[in-house]
Protein backbone atom coordinates (compact mmCIF):
# COMPACT_ATOMS: atom_id res chain seq x y z
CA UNK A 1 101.54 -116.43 -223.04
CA UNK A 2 104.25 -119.21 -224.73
CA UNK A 3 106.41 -120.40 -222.06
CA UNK A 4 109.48 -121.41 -224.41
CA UNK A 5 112.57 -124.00 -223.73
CA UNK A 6 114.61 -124.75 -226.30
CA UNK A 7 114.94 -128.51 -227.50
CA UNK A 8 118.35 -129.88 -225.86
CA UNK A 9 119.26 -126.77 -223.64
CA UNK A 10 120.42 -127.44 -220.56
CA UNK A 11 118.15 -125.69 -218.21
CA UNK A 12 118.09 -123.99 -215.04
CA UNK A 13 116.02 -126.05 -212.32
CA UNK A 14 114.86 -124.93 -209.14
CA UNK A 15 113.03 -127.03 -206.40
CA UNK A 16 111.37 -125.60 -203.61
CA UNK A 17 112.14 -127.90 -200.97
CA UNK A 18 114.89 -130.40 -200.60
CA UNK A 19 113.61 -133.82 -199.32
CA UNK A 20 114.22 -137.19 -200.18
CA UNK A 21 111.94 -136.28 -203.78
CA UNK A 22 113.50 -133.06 -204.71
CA UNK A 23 117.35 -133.98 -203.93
CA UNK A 24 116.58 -137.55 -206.41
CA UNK A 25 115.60 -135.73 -209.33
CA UNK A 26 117.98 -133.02 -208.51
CA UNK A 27 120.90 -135.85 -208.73
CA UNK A 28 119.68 -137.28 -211.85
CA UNK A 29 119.33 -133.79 -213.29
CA UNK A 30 122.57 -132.32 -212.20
CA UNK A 31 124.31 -135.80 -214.11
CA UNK A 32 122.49 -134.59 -217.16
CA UNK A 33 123.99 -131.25 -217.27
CA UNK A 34 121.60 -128.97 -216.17
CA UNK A 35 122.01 -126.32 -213.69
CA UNK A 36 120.33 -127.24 -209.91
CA UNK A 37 118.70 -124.28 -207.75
CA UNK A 38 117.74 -124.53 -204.27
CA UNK A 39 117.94 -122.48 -200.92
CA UNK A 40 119.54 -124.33 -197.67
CA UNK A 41 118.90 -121.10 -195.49
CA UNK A 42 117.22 -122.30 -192.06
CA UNK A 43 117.53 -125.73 -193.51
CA UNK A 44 118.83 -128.95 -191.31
CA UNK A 45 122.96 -129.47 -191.38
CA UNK A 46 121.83 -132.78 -193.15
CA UNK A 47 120.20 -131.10 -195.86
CA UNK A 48 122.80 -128.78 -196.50
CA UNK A 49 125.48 -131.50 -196.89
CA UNK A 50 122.90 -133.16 -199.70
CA UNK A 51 122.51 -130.16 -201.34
CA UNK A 52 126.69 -129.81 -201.65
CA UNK A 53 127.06 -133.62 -202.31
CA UNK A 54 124.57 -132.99 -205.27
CA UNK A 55 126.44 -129.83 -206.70
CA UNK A 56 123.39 -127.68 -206.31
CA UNK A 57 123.45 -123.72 -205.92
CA UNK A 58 122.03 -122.97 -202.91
CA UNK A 59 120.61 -119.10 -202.89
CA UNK A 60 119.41 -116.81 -200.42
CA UNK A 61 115.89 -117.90 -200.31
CA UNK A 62 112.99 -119.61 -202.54
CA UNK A 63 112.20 -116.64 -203.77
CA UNK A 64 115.48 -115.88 -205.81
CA UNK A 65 114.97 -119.48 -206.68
CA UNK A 66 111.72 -118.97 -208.31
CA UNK A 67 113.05 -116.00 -210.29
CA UNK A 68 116.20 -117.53 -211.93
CA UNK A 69 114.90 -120.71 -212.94
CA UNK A 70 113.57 -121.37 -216.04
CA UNK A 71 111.39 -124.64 -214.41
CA UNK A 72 110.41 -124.77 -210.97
CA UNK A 73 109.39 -127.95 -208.81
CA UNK A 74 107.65 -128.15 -205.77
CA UNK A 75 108.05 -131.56 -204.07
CA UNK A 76 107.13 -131.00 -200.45
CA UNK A 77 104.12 -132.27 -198.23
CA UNK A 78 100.26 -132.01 -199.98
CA UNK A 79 98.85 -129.47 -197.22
CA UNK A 80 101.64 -127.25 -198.21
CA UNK A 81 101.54 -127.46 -202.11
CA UNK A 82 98.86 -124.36 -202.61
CA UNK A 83 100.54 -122.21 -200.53
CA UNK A 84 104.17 -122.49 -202.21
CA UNK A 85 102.48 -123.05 -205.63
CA UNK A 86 100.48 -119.43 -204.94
CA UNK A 87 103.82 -117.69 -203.33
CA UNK A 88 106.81 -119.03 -205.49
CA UNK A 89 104.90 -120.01 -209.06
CA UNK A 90 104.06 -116.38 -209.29
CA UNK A 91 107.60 -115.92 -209.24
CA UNK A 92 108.34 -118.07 -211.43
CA UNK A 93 108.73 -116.40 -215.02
CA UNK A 94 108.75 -119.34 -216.35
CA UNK A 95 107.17 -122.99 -216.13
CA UNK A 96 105.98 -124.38 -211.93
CA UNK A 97 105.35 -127.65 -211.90
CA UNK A 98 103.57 -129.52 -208.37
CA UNK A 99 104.82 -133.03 -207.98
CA UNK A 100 103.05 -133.20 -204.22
CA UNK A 101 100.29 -135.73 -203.94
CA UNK A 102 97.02 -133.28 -204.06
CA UNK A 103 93.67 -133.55 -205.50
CA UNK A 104 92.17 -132.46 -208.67
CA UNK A 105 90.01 -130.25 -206.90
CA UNK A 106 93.84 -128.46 -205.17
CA UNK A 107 95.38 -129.06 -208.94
CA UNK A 108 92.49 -126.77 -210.24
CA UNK A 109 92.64 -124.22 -207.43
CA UNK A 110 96.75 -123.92 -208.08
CA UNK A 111 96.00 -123.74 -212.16
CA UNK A 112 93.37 -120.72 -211.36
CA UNK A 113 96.13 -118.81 -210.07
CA UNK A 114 98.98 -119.49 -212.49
CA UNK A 115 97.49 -120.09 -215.54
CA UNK A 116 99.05 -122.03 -218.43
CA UNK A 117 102.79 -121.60 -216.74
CA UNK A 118 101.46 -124.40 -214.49
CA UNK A 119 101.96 -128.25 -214.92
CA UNK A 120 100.74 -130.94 -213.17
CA UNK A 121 103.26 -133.98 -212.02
CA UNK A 122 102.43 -137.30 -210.60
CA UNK A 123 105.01 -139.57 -209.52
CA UNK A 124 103.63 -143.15 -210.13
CA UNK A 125 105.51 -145.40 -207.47
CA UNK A 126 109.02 -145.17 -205.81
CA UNK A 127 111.22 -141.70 -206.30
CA UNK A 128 114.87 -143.62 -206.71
CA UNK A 129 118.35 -142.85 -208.35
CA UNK A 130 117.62 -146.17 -211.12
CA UNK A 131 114.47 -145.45 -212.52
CA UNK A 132 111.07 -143.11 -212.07
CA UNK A 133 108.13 -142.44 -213.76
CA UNK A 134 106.01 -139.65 -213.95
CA UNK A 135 103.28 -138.42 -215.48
CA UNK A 136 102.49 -134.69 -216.84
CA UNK A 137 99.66 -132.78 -217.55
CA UNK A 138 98.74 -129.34 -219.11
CA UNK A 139 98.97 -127.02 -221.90
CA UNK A 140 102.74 -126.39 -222.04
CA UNK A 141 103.31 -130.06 -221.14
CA UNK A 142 105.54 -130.76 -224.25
CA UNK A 143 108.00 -128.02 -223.04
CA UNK A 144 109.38 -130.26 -220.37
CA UNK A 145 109.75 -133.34 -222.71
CA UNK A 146 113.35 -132.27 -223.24
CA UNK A 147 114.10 -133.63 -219.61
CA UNK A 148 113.10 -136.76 -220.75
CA UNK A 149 116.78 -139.24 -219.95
CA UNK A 150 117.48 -143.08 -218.84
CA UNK A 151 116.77 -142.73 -215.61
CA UNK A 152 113.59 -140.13 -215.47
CA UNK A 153 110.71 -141.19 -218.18
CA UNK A 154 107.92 -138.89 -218.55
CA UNK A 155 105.06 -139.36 -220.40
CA UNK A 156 102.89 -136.26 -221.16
CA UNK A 157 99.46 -136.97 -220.61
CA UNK A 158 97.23 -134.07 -222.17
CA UNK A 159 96.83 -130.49 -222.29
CA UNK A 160 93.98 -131.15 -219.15
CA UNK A 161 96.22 -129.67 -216.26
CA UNK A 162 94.31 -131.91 -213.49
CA UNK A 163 94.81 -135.11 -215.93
CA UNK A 164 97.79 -136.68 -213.87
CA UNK A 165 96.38 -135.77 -210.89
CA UNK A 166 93.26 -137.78 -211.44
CA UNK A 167 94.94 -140.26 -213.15
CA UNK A 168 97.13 -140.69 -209.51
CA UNK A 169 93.60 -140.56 -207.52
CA UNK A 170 92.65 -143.18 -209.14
CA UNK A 171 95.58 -144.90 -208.61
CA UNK A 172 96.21 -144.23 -204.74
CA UNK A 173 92.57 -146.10 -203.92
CA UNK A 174 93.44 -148.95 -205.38
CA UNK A 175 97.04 -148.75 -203.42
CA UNK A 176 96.27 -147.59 -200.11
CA UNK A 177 93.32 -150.42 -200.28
CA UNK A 178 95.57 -153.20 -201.17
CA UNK A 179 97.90 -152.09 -198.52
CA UNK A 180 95.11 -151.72 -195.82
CA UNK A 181 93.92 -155.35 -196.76
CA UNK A 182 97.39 -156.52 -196.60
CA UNK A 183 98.07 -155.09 -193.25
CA UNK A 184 94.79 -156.51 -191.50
CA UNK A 185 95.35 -159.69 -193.26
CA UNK A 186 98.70 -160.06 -192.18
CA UNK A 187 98.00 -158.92 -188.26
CA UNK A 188 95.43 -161.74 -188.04
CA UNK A 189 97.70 -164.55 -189.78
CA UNK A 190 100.31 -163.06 -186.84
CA UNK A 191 97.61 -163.47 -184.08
CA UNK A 192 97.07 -167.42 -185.72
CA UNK A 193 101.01 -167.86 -185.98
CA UNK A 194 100.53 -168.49 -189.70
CA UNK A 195 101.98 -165.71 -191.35
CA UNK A 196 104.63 -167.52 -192.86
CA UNK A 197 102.17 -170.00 -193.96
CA UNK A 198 100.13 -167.19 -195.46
CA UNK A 199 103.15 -165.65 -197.53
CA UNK A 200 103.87 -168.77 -198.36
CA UNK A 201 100.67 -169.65 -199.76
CA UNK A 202 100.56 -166.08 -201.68
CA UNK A 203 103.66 -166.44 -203.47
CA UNK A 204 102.30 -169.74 -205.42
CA UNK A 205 100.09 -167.24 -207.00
CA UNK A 206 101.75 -163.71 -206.34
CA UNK A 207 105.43 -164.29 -207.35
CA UNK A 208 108.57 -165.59 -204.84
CA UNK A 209 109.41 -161.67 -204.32
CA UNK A 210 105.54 -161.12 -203.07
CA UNK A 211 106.46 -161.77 -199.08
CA UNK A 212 109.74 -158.78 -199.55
CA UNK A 213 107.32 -156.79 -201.23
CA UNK A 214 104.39 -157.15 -198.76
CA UNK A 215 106.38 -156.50 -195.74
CA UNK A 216 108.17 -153.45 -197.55
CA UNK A 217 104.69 -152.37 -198.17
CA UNK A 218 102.96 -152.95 -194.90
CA UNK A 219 105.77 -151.03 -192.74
CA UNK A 220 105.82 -148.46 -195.26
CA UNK A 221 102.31 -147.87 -195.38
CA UNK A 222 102.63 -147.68 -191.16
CA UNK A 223 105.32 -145.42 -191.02
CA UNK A 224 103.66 -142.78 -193.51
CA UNK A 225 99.73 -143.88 -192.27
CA UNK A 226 99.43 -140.24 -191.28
CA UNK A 227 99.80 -138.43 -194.77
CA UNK A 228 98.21 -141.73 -196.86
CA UNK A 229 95.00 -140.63 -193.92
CA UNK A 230 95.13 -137.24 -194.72
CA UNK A 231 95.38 -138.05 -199.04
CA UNK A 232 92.51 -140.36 -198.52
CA UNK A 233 90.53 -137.39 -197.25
CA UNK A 234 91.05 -135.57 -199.53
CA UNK A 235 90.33 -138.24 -202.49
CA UNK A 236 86.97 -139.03 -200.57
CA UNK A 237 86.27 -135.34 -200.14
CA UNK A 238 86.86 -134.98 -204.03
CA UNK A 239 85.02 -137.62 -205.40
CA UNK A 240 81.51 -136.85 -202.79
CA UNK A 241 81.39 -134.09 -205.22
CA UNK A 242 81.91 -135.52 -208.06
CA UNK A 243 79.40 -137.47 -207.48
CA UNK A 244 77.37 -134.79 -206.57
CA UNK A 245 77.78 -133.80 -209.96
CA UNK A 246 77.02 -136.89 -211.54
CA UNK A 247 73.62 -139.01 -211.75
CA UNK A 248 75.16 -142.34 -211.34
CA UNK A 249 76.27 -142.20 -207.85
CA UNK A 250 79.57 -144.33 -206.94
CA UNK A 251 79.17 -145.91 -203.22
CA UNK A 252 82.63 -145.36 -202.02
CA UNK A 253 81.96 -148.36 -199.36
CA UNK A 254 85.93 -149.57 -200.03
CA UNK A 255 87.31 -146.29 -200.14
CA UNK A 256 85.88 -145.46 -196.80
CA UNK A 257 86.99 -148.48 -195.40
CA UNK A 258 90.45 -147.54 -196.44
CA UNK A 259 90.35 -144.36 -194.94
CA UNK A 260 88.81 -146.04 -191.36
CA UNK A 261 91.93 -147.93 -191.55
CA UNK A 262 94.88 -145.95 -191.79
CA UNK A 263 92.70 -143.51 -189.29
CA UNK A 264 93.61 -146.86 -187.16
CA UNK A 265 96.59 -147.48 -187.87
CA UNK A 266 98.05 -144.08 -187.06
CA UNK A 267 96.23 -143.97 -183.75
């Protein structure tokens, strides 16, 4: 089935779900032109007062959502991403795409059930107002391309629907490791009283900004040590079977580290 947009319509947009993810790209959109859809019913007073600031029409539930809008996002927490994807991309007559942090394996399960009307999104680094990036896989990829603007680059990765989420896998180790590294590095330069020293010995090599950066990271990566635990399951869980599959066998010793870490830090 051909899932068409046409090039330089302005477009109907729905998210399911209205956090800090959905209401950016719902602000950039709207300031493009396109029409926003959401649903505030049984939502927080806050969230309702975003979704006015941001112009968005708020219906009577996700489901209405799903049916009037020609592409649907889901932006909400990974453990729930199969269950809206299965519920509201079903409704959706048109294009679903899942920008939640899940694994290829959960990308895979989602594209069973909706077929080519599904896409793939990975946001690589910060959601903010100035600039994003994110990368999209699957066979009607090239549809979205149109929402393409200053402020919101995508780059379409391949037809392979579980492309970008691999590609963000891949990523997140390497992430959540620095950051794990960073964080027990830093608590025993505190214990020594030479954490200034330290930053200030890093930035020779790391850049001036590195100690802003570090310390943005490391309370970040506290704050949120419960979901980057639970994606680092997941990723672990994922690639023991591909491994499985595979007669080279990867060790995982740093990635399991990693996990043992942020299962630390959140206790």
């Amino acid at each position: 089935m051909k899932y068409e947009i046409k090039k330089g319509k302005k477009m109907k947009i729905g998210f399911i779900g209205f956090g800090n993810v959905s209401s950016t790209l719902a602000s950039i959109l709207k300031k493009e032109g396109h029409e926003i859809y959401t649903s505030s019913t049984n939502r927080s007073k806050k969230t309702k007062e975003l979704i006015n600031k941001i112009g968005a029409i708020s219906l009577k539930d996700f489901n209405e959502v799903s049916k009037i809008s020609e592409v649907v996002i889901s932006a909400n927490s990974p453990s729930k991403a199969i269950p809206i994807a299965k519920k509201y991309g079903k409704l959706s007559k048109n294009i679903f795409i899942d920008l939640n942090n899940i694994s290829p394996d959960s990308t895979l399960e989602i594209s069973n059930e909706l077929g080519d009307k599904f896409l793939k999104g990975a946001i690589i680094g910060k959601i903010n107002l100035n600039e994003n990036f994110i990368f999209i896989s699957g066979k009607n990829a090239e549809k979205i391309s149109i929402l393409r603007n200053s402020k919101l680059k995508i780059k379409i990765l391949s037809e392979s629907v579980s492309d970008a989420s691999i590609i963000k896998t891949l990523r997140s180790i390497y992430t959540k490791g620095v950051s794990a590294l960073l964080i027990e590095t830093f608590k025993i330069a505190k214990e020594m009283n030479l954490e200034e020293e330290l930053f200030e010995t890093l930035e020779l090599t790391e850049g001036e900004l590195f100690k802003v950066k570090s310390l943005s990271r490391i309370n970040n990566s506290i704050l949120y040590s419960k979901r980057k635990y639970d994606e680092l399951k997941d990723i672990l869980e994922y690639l023991n079977k591909f491994n499985d599959l595979n007669e080279e066998k990867t060790d995982l010793i740093l990635l399991k580290a990693t996990l043992k870490a942020f299962k630390s830090i959140q206790d």
